[in-house]
Protein backbone atom coordinates (compact mmCIF):
# COMPACT_ATOMS: atom_id res chain seq x y z
CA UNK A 1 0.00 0.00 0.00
CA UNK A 2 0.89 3.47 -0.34
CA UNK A 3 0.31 6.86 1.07
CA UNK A 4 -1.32 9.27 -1.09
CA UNK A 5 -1.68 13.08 -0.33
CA UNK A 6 -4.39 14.99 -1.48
CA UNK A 7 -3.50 18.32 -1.05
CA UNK A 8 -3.99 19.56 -4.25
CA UNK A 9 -7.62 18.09 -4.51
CA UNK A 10 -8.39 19.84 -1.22
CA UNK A 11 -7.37 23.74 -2.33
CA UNK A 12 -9.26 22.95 -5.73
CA UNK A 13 -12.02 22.07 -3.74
CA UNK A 14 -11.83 25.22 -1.33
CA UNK A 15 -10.49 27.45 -3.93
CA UNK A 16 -7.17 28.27 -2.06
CA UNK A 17 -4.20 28.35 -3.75
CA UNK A 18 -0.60 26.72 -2.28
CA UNK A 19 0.38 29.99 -1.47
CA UNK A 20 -2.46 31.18 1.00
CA UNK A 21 -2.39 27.79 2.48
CA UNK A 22 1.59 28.36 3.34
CA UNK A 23 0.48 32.04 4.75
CA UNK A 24 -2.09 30.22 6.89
CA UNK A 25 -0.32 27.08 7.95
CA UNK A 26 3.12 28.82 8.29
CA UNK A 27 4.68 26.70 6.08
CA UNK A 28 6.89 27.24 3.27
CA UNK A 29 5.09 26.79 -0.14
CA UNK A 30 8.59 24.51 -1.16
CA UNK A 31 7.59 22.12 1.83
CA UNK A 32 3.79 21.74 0.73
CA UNK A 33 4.84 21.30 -2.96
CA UNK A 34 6.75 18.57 -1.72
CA UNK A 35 4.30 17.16 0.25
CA UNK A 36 1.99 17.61 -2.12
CA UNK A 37 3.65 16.09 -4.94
CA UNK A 38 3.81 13.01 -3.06
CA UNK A 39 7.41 13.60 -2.06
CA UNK A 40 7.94 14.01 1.67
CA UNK A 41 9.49 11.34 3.39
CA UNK A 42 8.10 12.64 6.48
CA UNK A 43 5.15 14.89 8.07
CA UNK A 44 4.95 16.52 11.62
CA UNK A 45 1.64 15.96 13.46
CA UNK A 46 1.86 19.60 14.37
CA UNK A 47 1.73 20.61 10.10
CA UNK A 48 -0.76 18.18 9.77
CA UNK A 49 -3.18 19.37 12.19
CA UNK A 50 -2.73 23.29 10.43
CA UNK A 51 -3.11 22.02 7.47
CA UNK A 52 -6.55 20.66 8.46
CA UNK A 53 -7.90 23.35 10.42
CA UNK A 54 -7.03 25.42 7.55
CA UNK A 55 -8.57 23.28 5.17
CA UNK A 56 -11.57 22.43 7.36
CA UNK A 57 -10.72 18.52 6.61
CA UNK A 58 -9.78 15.21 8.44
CA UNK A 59 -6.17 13.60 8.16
CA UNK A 60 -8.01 11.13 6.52
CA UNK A 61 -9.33 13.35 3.63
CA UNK A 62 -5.82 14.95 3.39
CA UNK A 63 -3.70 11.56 3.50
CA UNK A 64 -4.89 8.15 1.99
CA UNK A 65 -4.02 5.06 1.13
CA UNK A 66 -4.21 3.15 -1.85
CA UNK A 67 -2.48 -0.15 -3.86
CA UNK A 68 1.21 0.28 -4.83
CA UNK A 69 1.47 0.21 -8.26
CA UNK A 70 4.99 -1.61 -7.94
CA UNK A 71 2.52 -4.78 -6.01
């Protein structure tokens, strides 16, 4: 299985861009394009409870897990 982030689905849905998202969160845009492009090898708890309070979402809505392709 593998962890899927998605971020990007999220600020589509609330029509937020990256940028206002790093304002809110007070986290560098670089860090949530990473995260967001499914790069981050790790999270902190602490970024991903902004990240849902700014987003008004679950860690499950933001982070979720599907098949590995490689399986």
């Amino acid at each position: 299985m593998a962890i899927v982030c998605r971020l990007d689905e999220l600020l589509l849905a609330r029509g937020m861009t990256l940028v206002e998202l790093s304002e809110q969160v007070g986290v560098s845009t670089v860090n949530l394009s990473i995260l967001k492009n499914g790069h981050a090898k790790a999270v902190r708890f602490s970024t991903l409870e902004a990240i849902c309070v700014a987003l008004g979402c679950q860690v499950g809505e933001l982070l979720t897990q599907v098949p590995d392709a490689s399986a």
